[in-house]
PDB file of N, CA and C in Angstrom:
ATOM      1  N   UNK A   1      11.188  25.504 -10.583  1.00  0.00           N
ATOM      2  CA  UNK A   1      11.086  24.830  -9.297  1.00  0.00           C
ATOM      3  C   UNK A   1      11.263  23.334  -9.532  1.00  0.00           C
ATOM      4  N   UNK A   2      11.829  22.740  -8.743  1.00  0.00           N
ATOM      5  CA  UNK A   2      11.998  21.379  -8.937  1.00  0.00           C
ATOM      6  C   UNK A   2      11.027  20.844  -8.581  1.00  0.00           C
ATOM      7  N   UNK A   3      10.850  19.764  -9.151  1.00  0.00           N
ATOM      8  CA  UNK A   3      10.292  18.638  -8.798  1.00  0.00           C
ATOM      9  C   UNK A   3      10.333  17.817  -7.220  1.00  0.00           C
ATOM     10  N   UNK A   4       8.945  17.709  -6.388  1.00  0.00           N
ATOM     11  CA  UNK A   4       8.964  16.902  -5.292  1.00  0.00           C
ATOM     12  C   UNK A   4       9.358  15.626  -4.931  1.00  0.00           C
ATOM     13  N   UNK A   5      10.303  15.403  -4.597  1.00  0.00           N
ATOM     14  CA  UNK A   5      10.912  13.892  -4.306  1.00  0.00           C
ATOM     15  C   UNK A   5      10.087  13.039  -3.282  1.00  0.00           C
ATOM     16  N   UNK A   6       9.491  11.916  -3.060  1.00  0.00           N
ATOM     17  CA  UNK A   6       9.200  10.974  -2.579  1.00  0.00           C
ATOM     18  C   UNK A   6      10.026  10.909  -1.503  1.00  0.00           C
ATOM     19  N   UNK A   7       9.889  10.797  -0.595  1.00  0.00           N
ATOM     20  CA  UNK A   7      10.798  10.533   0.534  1.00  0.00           C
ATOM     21  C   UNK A   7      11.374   8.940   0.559  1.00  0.00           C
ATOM     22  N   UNK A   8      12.506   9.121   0.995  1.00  0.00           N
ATOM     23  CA  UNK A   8      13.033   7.716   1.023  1.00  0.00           C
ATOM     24  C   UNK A   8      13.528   7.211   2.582  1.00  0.00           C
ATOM     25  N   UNK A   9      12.694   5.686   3.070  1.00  0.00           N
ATOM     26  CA  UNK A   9      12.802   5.593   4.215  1.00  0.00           C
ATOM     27  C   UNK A   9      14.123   5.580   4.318  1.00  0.00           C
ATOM     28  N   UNK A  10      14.827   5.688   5.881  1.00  0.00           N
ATOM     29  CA  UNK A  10      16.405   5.774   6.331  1.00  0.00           C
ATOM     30  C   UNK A  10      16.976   4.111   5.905  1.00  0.00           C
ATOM     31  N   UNK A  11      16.150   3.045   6.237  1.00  0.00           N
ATOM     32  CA  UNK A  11      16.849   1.897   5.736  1.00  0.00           C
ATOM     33  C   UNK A  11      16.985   1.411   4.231  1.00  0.00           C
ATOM     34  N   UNK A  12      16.318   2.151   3.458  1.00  0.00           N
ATOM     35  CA  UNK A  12      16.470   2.236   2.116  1.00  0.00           C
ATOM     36  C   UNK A  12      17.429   3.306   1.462  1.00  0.00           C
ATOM     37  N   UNK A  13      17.966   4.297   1.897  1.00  0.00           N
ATOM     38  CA  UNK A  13      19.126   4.860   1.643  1.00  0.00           C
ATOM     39  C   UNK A  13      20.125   4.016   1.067  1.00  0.00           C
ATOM     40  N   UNK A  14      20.647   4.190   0.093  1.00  0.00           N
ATOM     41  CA  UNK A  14      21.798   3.991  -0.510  1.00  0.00           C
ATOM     42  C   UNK A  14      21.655   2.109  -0.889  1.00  0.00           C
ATOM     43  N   UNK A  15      20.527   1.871  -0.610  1.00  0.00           N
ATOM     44  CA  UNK A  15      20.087   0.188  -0.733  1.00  0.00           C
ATOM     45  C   UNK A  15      19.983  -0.269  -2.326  1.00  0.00           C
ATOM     46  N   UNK A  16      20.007  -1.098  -2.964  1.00  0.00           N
ATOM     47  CA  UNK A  16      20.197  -0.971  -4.529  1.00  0.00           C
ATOM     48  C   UNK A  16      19.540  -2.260  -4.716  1.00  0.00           C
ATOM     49  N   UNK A  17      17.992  -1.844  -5.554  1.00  0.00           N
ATOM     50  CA  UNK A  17      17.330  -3.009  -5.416  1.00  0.00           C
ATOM     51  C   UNK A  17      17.478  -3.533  -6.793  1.00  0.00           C
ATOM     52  N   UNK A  18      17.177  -4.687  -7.243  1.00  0.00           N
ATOM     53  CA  UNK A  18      17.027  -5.346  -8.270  1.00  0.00           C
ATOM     54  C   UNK A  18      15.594  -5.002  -8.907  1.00  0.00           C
ATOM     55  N   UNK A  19      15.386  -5.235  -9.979  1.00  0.00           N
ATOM     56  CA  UNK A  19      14.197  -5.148 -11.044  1.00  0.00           C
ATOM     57  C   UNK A  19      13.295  -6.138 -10.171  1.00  0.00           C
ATOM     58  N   UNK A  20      13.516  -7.318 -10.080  1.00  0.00           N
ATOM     59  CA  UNK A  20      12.729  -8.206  -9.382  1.00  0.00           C
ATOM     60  C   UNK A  20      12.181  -8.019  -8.536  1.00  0.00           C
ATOM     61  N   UNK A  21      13.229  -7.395  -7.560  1.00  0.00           N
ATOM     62  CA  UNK A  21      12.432  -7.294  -6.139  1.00  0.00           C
ATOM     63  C   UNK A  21      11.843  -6.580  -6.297  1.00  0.00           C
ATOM     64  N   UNK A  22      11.834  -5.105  -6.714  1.00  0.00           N
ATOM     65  CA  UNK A  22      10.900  -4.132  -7.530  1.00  0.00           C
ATOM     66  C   UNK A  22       9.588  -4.465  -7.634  1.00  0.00           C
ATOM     67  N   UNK A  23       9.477  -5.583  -8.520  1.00  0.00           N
ATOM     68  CA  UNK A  23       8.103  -6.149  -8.732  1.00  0.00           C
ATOM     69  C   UNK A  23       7.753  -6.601  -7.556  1.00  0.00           C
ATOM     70  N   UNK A  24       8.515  -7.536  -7.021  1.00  0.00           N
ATOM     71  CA  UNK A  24       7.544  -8.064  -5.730  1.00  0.00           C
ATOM     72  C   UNK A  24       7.644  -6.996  -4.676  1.00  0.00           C
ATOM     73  N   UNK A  25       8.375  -6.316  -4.297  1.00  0.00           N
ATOM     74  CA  UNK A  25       7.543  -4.856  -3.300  1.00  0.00           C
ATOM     75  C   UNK A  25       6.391  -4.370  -4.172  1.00  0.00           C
ATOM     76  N   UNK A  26       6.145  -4.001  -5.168  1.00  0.00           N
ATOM     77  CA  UNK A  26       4.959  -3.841  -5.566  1.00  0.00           C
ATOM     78  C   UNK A  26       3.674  -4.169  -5.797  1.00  0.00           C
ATOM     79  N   UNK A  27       3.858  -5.672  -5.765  1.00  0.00           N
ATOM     80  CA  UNK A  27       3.595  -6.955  -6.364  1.00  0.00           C
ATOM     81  C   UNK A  27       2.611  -6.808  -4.769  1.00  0.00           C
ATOM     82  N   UNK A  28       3.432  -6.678  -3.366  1.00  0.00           N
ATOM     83  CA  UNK A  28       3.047  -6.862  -2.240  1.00  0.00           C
ATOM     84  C   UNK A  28       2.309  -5.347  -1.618  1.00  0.00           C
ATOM     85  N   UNK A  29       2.800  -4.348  -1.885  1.00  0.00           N
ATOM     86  CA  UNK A  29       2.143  -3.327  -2.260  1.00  0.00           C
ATOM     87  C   UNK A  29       0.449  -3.181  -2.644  1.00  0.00           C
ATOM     88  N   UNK A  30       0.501  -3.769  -3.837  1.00  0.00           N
ATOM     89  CA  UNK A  30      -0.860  -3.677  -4.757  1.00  0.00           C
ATOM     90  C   UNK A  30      -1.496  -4.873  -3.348  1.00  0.00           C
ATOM     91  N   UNK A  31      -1.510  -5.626  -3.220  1.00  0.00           N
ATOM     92  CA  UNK A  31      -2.255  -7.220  -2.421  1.00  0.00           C
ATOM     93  C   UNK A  31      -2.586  -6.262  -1.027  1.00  0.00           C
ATOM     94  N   UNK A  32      -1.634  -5.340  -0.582  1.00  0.00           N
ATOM     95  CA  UNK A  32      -2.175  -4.858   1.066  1.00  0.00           C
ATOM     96  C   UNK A  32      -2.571  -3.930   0.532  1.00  0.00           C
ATOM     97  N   UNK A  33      -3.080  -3.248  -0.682  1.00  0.00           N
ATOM     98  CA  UNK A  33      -3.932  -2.513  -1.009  1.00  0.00           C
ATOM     99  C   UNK A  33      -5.342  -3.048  -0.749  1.00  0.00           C
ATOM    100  N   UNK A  34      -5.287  -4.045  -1.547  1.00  0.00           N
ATOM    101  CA  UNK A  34      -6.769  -4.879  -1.657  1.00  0.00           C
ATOM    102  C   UNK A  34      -6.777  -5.401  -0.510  1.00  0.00           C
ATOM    103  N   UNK A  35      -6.528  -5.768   0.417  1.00  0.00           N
ATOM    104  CA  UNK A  35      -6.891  -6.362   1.120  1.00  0.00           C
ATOM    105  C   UNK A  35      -7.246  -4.900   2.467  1.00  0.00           C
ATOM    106  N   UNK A  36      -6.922  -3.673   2.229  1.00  0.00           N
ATOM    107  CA  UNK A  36      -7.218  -2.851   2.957  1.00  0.00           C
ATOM    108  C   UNK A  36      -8.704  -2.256   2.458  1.00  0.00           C
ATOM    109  N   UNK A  37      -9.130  -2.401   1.185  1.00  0.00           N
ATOM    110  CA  UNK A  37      -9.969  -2.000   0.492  1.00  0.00           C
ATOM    111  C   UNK A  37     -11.104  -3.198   0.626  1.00  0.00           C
ATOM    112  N   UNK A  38     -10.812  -4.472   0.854  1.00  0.00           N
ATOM    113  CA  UNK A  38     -11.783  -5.200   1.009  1.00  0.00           C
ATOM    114  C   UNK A  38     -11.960  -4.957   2.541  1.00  0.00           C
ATOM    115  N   UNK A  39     -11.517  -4.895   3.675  1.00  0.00           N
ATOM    116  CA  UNK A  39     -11.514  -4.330   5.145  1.00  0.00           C
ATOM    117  C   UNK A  39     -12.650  -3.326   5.507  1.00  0.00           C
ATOM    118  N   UNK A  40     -12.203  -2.352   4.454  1.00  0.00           N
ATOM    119  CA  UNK A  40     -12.620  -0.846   4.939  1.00  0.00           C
ATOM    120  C   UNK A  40     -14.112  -1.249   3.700  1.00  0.00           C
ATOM    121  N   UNK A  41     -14.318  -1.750   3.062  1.00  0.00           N
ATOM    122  CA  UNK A  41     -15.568  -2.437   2.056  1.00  0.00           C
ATOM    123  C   UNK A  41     -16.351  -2.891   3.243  1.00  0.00           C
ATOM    124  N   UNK A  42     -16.348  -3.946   3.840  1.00  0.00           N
ATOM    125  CA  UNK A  42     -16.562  -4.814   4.853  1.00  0.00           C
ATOM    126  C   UNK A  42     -16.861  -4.038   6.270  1.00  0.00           C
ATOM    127  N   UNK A  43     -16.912  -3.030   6.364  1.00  0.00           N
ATOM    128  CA  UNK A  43     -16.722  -2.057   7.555  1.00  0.00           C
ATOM    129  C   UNK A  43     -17.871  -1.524   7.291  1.00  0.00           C
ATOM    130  N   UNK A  44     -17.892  -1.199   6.171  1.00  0.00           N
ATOM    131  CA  UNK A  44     -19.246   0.163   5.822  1.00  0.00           C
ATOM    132  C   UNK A  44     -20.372  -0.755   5.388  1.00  0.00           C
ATOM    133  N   UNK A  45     -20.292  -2.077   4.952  1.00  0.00           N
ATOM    134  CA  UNK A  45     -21.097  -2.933   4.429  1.00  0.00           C
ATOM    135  C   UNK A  45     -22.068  -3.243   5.885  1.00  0.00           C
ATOM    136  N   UNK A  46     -21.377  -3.637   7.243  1.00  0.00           N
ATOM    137  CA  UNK A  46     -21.660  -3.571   8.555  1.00  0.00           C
ATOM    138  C   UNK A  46     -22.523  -2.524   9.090  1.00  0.00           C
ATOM    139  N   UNK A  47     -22.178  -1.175   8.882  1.00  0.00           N
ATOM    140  CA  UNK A  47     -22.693  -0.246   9.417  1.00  0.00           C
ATOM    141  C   UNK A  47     -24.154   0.161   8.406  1.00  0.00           C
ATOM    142  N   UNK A  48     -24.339  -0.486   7.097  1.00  0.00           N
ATOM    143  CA  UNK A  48     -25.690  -0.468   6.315  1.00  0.00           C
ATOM    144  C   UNK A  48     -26.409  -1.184   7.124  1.00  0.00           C
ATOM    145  N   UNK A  49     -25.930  -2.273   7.358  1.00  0.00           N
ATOM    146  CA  UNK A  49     -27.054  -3.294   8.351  1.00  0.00           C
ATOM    147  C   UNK A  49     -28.039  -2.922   9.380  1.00  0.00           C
ATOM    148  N   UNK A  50     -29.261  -2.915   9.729  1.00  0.00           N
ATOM    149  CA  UNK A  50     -30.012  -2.828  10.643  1.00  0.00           C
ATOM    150  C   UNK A  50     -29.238  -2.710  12.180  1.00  0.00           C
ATOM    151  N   UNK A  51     -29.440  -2.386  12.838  1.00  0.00           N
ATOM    152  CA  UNK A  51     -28.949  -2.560  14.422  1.00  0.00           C
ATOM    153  C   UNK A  51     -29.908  -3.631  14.967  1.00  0.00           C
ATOM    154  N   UNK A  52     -29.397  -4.777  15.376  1.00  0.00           N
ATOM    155  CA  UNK A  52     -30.325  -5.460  16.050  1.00  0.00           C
ATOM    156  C   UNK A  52     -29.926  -6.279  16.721  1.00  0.00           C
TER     157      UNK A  52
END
């Protein structure tokens, strides 16, 4: 059985990225990670709090 392919969005079809940019989509990737993880941190940190 083959292997599952990643889907590839329609505007990235046939698009041919450089090594560089590579890094920085990733680069930007990893940062809206953390910054979704400090969000959703910050959310539940709220809901420990007392109601008052």
């Amino acid at each position: 059985m083959p292997a599952a392919r990643t889907p590839v969005p329609s505007w990235r079809v046939g698009v041919r990225v450089s090594a560089l940019d590579q890094v920085r989509m990733n680069d930007v990737a990893a940062k809206g990670q953390v910054a979704r993880e400090q969000i959703f941190d910050g959310l539940l940190a709220r809901l420990d709090e007392p109601a008052g």
